[in-house]
C-alpha atoms as a PDB file:
ATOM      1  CA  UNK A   1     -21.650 -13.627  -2.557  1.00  0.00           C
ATOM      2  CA  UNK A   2     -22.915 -10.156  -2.633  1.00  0.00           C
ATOM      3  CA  UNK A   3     -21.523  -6.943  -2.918  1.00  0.00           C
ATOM      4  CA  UNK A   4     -21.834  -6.277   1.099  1.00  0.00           C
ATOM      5  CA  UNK A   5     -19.852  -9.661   1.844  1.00  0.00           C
ATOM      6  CA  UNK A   6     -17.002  -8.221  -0.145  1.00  0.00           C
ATOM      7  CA  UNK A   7     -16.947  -4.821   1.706  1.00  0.00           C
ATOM      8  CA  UNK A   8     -16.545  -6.437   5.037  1.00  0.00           C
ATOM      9  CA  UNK A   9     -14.704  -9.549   5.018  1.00  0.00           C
ATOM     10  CA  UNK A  10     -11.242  -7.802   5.334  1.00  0.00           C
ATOM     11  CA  UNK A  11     -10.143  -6.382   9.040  1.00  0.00           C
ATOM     12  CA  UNK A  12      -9.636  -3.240   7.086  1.00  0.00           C
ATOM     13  CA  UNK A  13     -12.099  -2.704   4.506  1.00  0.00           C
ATOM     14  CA  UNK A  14     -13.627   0.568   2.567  1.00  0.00           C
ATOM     15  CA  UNK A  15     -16.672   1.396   1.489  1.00  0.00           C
ATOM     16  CA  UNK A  16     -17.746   4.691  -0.286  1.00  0.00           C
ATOM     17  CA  UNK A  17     -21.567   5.186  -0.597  1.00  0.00           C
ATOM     18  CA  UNK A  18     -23.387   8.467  -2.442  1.00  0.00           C
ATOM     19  CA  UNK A  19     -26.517   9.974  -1.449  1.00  0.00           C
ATOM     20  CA  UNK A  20     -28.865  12.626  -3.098  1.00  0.00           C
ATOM     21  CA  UNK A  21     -30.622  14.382  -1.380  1.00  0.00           C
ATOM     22  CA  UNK A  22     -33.510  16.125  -2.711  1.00  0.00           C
ATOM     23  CA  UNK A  23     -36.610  17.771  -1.484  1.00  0.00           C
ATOM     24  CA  UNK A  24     -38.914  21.017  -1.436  1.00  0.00           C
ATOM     25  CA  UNK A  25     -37.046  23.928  -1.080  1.00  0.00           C
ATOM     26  CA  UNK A  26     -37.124  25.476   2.782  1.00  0.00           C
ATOM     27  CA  UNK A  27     -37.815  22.096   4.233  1.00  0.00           C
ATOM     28  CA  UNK A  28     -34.687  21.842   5.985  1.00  0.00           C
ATOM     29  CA  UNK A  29     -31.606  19.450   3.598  1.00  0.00           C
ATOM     30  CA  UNK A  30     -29.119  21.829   4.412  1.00  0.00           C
ATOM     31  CA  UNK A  31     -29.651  22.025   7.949  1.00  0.00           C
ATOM     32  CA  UNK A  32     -30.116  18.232   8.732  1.00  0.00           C
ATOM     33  CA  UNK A  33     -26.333  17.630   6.705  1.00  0.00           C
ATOM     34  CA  UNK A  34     -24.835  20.372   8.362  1.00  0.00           C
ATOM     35  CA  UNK A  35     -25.808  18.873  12.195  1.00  0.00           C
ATOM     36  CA  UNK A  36     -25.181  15.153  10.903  1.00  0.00           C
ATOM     37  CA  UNK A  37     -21.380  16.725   9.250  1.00  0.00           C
ATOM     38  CA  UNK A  38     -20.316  19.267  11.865  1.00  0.00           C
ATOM     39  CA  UNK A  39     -22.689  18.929  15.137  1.00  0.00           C
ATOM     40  CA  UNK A  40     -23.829  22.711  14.327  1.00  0.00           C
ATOM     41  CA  UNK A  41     -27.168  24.368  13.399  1.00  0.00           C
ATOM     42  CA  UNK A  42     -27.437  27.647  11.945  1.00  0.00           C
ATOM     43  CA  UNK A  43     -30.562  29.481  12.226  1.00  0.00           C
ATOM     44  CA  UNK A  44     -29.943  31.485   9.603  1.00  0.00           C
ATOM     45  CA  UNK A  45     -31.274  30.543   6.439  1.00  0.00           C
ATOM     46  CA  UNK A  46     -29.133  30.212   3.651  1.00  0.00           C
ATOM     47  CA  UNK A  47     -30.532  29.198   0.292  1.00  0.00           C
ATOM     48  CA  UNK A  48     -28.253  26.159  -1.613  1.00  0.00           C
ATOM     49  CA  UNK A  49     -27.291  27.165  -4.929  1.00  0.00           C
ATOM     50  CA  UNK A  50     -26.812  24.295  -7.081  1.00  0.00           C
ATOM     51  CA  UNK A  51     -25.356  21.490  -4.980  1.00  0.00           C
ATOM     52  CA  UNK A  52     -23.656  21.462  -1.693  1.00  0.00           C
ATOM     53  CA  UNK A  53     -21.358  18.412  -1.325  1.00  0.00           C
ATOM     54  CA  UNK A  54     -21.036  17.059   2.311  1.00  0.00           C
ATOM     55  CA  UNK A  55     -18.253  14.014   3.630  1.00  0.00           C
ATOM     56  CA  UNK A  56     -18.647  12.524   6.347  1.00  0.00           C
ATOM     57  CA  UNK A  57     -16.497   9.269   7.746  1.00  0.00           C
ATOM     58  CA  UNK A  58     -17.922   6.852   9.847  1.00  0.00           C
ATOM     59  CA  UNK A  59     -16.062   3.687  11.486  1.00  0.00           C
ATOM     60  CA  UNK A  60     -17.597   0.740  11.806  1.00  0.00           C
ATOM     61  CA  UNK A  61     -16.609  -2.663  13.855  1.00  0.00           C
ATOM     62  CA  UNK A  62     -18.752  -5.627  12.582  1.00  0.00           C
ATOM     63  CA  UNK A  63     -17.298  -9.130  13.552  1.00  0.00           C
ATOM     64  CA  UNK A  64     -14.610  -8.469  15.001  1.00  0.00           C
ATOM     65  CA  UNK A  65     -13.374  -6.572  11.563  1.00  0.00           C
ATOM     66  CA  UNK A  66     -13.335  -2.356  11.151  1.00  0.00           C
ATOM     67  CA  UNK A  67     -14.806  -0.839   8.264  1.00  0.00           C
ATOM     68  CA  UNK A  68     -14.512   2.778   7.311  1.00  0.00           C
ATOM     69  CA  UNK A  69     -17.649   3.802   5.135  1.00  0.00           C
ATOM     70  CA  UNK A  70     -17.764   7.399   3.651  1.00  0.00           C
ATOM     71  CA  UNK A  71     -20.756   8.789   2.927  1.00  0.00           C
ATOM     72  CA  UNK A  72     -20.872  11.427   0.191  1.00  0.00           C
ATOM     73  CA  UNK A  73     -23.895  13.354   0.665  1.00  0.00           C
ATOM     74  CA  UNK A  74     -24.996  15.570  -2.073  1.00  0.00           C
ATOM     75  CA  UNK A  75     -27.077  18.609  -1.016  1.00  0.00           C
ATOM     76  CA  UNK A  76     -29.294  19.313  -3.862  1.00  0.00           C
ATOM     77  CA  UNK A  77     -31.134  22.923  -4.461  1.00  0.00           C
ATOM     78  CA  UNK A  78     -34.956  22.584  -3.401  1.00  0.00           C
ATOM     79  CA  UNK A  79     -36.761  23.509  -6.638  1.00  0.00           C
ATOM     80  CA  UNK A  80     -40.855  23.060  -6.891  1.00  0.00           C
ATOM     81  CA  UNK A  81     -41.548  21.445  -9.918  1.00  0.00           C
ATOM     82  CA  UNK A  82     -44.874  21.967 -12.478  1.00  0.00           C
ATOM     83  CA  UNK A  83     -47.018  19.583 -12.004  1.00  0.00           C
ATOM     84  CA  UNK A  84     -47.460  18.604 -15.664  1.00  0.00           C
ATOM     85  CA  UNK A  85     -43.806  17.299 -15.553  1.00  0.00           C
ATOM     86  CA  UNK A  86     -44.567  14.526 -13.370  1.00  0.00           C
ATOM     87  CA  UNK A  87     -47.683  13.337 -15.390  1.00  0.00           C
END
């Protein structure tokens, strides 16, 4: 039995899933979150300092059973990194 089978055999089950998100700076993290989270887009750009911490709730119905999954979306700061590092 996995992990997943446990999650949704109740009617009522919880699940609570985190996801980095990292990337280039400019290339748009902050701005995809923000129109998944709040259904807005700002034009404006605003660098993220640090990390930028984003929940967002979603119900599911799978079998006849709900599930209520958070997501916890962390909004890391786009930093370019040397090249030597990755070698």
């Amino acid at each position: 039995m996995s992990s997943d089978d446990i999650v949704f055999q109740s009617n009522i089950g919880e699940a609570i899933y985190k996801i980095i998100v990292i990337g280039d700076p400019t290339v748009g993290k902050t701005s995809l979150l923000t129109r998944f989270a709040s259904k807005q887009f700002k034009t404006q750009y605003l660098p993220t300092v640090g990390v930028n911490i984003v929940k967002e709730v979603v119900d599911l119905s799978i079998n006849e059973g709900a599930v209520k999954v958070s997501l916890m979306f962390w909004d890391i700061a786009g930093q370019k990194f040397d090249e030597s590092l990755a070698n």
